[in-house]
Structures are given as C-alpha cells and as structure tokens.
PDB file of N, CA and C in Angstrom:
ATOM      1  N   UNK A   1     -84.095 -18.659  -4.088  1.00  0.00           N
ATOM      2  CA  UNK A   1     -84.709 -19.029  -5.336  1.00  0.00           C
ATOM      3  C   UNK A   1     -83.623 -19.162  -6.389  1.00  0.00           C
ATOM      4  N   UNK A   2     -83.728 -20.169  -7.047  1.00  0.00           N
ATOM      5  CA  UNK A   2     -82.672 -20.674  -8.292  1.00  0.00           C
ATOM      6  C   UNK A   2     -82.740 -19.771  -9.388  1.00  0.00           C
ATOM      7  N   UNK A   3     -81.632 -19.066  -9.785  1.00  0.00           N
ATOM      8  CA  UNK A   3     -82.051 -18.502 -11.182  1.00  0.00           C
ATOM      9  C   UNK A   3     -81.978 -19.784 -12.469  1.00  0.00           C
ATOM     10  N   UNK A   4     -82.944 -19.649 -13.162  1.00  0.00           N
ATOM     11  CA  UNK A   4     -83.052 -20.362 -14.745  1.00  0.00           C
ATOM     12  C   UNK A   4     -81.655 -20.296 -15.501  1.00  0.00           C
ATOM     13  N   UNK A   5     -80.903 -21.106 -16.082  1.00  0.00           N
ATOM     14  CA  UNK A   5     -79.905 -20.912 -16.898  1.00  0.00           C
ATOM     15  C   UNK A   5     -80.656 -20.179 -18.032  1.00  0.00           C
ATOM     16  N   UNK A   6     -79.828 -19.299 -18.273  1.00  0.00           N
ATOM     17  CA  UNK A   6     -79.814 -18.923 -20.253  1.00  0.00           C
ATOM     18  C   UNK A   6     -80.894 -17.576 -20.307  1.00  0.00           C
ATOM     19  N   UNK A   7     -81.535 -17.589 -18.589  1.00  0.00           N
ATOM     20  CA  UNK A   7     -82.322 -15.718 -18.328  1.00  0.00           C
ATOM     21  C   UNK A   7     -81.393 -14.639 -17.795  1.00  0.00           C
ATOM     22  N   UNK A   8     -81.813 -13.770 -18.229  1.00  0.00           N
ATOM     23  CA  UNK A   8     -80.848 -12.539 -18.180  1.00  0.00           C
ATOM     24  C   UNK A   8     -81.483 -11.389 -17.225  1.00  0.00           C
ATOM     25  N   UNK A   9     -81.243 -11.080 -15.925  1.00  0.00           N
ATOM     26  CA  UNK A   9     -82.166 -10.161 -15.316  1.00  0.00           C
ATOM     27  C   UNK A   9     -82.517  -9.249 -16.351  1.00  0.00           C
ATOM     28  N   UNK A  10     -84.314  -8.614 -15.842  1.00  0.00           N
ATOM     29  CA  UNK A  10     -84.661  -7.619 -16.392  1.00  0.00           C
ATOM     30  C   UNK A  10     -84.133  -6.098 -15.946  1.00  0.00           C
ATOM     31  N   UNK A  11     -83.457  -5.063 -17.240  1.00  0.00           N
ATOM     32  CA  UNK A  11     -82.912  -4.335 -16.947  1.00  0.00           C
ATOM     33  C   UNK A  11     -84.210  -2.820 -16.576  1.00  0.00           C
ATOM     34  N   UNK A  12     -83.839  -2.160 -16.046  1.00  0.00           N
ATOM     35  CA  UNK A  12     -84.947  -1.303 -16.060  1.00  0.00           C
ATOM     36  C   UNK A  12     -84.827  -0.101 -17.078  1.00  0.00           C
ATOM     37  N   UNK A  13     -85.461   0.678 -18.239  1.00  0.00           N
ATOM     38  CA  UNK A  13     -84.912   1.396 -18.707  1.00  0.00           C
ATOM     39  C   UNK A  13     -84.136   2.595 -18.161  1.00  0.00           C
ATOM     40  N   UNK A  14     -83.029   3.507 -18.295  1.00  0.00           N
ATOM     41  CA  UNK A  14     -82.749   4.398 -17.131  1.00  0.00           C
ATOM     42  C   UNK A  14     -83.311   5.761 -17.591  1.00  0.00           C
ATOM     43  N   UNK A  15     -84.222   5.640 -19.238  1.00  0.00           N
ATOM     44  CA  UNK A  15     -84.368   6.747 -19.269  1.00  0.00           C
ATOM     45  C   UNK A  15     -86.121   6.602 -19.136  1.00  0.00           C
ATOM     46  N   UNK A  16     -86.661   5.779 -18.699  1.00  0.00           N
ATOM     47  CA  UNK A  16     -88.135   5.360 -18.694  1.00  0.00           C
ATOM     48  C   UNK A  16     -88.628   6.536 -18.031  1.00  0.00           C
ATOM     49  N   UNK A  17     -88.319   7.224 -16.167  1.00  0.00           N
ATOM     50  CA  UNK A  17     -88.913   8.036 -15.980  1.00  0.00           C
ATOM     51  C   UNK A  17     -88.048   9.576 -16.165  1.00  0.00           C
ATOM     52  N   UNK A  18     -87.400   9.905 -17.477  1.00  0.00           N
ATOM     53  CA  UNK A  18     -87.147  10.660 -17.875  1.00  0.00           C
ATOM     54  C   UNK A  18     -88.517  12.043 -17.999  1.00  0.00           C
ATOM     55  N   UNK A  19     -88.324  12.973 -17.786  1.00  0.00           N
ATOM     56  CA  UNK A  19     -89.007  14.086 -18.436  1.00  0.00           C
ATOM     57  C   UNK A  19     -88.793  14.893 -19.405  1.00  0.00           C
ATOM     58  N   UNK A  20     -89.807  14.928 -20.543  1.00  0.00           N
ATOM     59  CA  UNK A  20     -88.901  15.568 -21.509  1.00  0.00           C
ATOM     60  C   UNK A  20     -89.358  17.007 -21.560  1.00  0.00           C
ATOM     61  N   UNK A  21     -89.248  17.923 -22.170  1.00  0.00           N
ATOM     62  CA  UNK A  21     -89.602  19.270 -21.712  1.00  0.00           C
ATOM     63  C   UNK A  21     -90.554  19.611 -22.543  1.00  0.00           C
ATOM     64  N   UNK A  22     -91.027  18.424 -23.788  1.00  0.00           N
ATOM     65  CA  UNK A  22     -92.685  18.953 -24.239  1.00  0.00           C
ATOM     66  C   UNK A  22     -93.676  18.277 -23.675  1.00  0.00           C
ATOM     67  N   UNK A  23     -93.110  17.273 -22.499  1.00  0.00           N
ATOM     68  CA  UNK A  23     -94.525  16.551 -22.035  1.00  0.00           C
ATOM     69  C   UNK A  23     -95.607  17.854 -21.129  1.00  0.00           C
ATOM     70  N   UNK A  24     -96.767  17.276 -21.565  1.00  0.00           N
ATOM     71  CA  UNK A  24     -97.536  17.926 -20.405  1.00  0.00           C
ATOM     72  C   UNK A  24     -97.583  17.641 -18.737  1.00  0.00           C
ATOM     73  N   UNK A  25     -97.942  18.770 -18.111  1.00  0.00           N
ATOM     74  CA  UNK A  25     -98.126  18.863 -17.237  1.00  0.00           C
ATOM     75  C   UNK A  25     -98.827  19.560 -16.364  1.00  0.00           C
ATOM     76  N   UNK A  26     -99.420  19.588 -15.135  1.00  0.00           N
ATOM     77  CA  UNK A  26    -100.493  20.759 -14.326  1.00  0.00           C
ATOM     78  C   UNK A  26     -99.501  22.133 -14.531  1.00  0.00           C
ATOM     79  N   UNK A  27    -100.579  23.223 -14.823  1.00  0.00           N
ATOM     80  CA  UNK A  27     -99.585  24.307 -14.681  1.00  0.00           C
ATOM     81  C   UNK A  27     -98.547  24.339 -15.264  1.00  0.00           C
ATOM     82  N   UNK A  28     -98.490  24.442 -16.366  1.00  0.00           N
ATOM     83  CA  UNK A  28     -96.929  24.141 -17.125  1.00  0.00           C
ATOM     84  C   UNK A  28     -97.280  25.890 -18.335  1.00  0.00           C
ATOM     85  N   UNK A  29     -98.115  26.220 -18.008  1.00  0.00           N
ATOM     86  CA  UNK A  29     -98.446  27.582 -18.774  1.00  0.00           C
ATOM     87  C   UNK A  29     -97.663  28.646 -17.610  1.00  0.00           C
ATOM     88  N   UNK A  30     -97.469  28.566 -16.592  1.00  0.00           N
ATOM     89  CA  UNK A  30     -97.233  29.004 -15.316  1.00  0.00           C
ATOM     90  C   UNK A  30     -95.444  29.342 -15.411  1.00  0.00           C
ATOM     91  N   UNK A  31     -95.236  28.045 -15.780  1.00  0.00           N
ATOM     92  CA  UNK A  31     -93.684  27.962 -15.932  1.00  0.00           C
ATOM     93  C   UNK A  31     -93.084  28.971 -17.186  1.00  0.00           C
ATOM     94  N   UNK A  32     -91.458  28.778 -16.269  1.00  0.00           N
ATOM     95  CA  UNK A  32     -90.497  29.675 -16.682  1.00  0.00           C
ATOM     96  C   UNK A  32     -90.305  28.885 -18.456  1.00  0.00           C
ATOM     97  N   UNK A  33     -90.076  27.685 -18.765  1.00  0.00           N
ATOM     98  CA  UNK A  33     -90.056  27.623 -19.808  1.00  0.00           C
ATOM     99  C   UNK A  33     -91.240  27.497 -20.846  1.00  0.00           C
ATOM    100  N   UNK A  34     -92.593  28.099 -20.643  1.00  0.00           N
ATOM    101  CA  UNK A  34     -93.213  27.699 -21.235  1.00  0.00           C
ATOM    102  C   UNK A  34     -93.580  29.531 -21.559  1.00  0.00           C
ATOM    103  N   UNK A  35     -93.482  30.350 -20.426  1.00  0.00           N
ATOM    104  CA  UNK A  35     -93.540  31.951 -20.824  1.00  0.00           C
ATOM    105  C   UNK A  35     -92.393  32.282 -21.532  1.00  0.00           C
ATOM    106  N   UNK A  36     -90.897  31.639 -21.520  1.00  0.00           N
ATOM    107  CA  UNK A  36     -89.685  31.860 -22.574  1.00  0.00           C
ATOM    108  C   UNK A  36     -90.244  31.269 -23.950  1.00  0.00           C
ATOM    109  N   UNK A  37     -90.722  30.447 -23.791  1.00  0.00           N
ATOM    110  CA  UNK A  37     -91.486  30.302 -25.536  1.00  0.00           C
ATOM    111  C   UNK A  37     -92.574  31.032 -25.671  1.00  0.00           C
ATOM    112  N   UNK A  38     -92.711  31.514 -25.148  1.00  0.00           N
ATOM    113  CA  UNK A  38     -94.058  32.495 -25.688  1.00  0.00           C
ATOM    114  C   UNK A  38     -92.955  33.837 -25.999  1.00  0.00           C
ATOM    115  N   UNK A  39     -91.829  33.999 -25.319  1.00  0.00           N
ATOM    116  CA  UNK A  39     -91.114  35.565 -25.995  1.00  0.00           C
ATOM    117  C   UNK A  39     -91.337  36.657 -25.055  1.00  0.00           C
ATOM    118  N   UNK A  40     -92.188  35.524 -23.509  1.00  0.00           N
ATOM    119  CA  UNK A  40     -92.843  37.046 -22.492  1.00  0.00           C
ATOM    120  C   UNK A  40     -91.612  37.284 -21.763  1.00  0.00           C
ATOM    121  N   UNK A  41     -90.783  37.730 -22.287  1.00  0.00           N
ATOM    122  CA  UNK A  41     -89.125  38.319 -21.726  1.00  0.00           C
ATOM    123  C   UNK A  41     -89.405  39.117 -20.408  1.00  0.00           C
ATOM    124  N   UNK A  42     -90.769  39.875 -20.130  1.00  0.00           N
ATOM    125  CA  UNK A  42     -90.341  40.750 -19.432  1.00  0.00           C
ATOM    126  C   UNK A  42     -91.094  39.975 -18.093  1.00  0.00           C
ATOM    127  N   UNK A  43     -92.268  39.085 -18.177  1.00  0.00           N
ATOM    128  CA  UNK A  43     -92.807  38.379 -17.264  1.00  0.00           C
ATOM    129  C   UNK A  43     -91.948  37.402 -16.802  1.00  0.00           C
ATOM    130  N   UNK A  44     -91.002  36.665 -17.494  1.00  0.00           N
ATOM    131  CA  UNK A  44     -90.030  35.719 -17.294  1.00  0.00           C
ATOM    132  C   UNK A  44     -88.897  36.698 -16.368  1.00  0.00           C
ATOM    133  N   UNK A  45     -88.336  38.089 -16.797  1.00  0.00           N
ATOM    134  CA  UNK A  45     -87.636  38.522 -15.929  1.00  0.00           C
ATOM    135  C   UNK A  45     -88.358  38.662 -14.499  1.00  0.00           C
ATOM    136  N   UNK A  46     -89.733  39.481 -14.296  1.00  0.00           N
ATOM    137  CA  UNK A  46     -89.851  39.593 -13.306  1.00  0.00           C
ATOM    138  C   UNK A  46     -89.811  37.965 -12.302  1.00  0.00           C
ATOM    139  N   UNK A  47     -90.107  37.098 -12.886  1.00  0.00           N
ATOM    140  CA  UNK A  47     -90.314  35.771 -11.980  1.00  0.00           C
ATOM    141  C   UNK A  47     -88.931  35.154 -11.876  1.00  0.00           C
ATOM    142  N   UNK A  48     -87.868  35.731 -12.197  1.00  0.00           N
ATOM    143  CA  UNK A  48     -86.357  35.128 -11.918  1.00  0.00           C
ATOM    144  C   UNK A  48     -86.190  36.122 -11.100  1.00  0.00           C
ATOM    145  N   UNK A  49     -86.161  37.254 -10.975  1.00  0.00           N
ATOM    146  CA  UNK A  49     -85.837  38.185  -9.875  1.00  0.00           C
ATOM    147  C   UNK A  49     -85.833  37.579  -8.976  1.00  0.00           C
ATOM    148  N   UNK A  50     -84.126  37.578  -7.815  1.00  0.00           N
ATOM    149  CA  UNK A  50     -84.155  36.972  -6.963  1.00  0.00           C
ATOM    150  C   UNK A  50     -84.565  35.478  -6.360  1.00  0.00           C
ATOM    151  N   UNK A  51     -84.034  34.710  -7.599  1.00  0.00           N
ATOM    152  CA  UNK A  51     -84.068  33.426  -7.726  1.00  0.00           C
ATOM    153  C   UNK A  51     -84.251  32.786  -6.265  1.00  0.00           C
ATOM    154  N   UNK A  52     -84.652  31.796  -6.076  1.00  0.00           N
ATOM    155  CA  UNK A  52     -84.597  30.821  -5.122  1.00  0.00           C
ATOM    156  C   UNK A  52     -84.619  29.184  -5.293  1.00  0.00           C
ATOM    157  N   UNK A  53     -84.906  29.047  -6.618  1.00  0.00           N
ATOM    158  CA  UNK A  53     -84.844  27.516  -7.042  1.00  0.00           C
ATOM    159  C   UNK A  53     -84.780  27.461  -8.434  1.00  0.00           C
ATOM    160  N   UNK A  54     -84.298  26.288  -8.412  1.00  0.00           N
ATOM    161  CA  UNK A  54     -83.543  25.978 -10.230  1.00  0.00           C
ATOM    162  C   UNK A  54     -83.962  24.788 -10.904  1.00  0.00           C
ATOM    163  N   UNK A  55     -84.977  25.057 -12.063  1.00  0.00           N
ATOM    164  CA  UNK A  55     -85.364  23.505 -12.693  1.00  0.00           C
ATOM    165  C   UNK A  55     -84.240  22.905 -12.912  1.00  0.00           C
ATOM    166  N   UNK A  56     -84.293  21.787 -12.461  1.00  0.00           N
ATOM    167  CA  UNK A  56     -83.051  20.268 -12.717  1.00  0.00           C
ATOM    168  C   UNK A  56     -83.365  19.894 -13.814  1.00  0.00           C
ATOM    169  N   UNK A  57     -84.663  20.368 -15.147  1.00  0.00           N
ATOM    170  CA  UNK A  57     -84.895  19.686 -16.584  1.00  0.00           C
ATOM    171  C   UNK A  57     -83.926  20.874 -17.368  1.00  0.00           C
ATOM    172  N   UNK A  58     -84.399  22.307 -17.328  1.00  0.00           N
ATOM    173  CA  UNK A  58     -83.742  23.067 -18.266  1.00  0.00           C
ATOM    174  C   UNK A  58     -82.992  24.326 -17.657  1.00  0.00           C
ATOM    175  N   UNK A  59     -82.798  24.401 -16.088  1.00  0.00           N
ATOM    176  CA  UNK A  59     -81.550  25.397 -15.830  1.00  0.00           C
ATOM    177  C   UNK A  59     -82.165  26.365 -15.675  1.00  0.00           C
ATOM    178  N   UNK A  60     -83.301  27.004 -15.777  1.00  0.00           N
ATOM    179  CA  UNK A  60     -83.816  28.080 -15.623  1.00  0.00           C
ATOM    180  C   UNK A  60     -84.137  28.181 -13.708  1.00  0.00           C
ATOM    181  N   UNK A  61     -84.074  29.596 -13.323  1.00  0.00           N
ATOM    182  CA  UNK A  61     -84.210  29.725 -12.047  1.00  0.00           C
ATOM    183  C   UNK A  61     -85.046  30.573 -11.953  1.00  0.00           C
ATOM    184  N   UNK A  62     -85.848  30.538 -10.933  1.00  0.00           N
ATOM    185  CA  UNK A  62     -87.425  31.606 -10.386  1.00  0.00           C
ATOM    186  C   UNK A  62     -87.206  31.447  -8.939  1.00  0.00           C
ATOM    187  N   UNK A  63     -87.591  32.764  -8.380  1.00  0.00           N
ATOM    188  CA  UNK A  63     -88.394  32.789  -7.149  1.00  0.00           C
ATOM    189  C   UNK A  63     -89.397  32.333  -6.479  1.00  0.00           C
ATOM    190  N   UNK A  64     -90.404  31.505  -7.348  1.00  0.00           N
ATOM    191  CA  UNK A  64     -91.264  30.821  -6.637  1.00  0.00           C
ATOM    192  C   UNK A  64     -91.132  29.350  -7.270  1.00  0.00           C
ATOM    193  N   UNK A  65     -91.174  28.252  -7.010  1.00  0.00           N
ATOM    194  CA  UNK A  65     -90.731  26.870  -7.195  1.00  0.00           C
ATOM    195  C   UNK A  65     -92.427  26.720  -8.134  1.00  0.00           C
ATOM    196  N   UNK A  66     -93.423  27.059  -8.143  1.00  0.00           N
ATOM    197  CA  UNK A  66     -94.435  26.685  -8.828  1.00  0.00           C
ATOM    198  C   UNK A  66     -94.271  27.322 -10.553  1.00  0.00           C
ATOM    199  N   UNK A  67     -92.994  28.106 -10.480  1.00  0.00           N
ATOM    200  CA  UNK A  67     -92.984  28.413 -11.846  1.00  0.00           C
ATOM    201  C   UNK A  67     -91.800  27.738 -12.227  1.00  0.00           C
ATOM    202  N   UNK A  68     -91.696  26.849 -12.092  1.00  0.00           N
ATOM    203  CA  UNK A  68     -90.361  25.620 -12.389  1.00  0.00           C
ATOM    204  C   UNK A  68     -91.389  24.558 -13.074  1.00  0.00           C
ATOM    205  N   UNK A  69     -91.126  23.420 -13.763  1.00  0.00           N
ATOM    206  CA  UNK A  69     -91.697  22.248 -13.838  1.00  0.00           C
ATOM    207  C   UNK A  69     -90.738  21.025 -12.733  1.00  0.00           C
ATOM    208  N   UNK A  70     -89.653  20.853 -12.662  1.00  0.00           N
ATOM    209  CA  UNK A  70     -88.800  19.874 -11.891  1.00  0.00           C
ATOM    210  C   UNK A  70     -87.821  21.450 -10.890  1.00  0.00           C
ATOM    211  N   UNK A  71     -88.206  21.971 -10.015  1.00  0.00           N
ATOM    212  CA  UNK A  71     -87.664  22.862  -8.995  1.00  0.00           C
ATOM    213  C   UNK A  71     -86.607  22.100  -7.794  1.00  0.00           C
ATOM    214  N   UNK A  72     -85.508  23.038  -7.643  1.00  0.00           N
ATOM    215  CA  UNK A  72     -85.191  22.479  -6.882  1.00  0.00           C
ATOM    216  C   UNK A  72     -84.368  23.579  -5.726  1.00  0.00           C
ATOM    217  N   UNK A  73     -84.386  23.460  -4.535  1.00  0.00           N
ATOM    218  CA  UNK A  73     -83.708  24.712  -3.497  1.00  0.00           C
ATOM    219  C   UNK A  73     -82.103  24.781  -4.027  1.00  0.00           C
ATOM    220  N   UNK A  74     -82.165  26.488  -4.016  1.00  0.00           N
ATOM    221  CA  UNK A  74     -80.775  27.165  -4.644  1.00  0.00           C
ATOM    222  C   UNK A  74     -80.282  27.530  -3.259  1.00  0.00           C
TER     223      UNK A  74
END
C-alpha cells in the first residue's frame, strides 16, 4: 500500500496507558498506598512484612500481590 505524500504516521501516545496513582481502581482501599495515606503505619507494616512483590507505580513492597495496585515478583 502507497503511503500519501505530506501524511505523517500516527504516533501513539507513550503515556496514554500510563497509571496514575489517583486513578481508581477494584480494591485500591486494600492497597499499600492507599492505607499509607490513611497514616495506618502499623497495618501497612504488618502487610510489608516479608515482602514478596513490589508495585512498579510507587515502590512500595507487600507480601501479598493483592495489596499492590501494579505488583510485581521480588
């Protein structure tokens, strides 16, 4: 197929499926950053105890991957 003179491929944005860390989400009351804004220091410690995975949005690590929003194996 011929490209058109004077069109410019369409670029895709790279930050389109970005996540930002106030979007909503299932279970996001659950998560490590959403009990650090609440100040629950001591519920947030117990659920890092003995980490096993690390959100790839904000660095925080938990033992169970359902208290991550973006988890990933440590």
């Amino acid at each position: 197929m011929a490209k058109k003179a004077g069109t410019a491929p369409v670029k895709k944005d790279p930050m389109a499926d970005e996540i930002k860390l106030g979007d909503a989400h299932p279970d996001h009351d659950l998560h490590l950053c959403h009990i650090v804004g609440l100040r629950n220091m001591k519920t947030a410690g117990k659920l890092s105890k003995d980490a096993q995975h690390i959100c790839i949005i904000c660095g925080r690590a938990a033992k169970d991957r359902r208290n991550l929003c973006e988890p990933a194996k440590i």
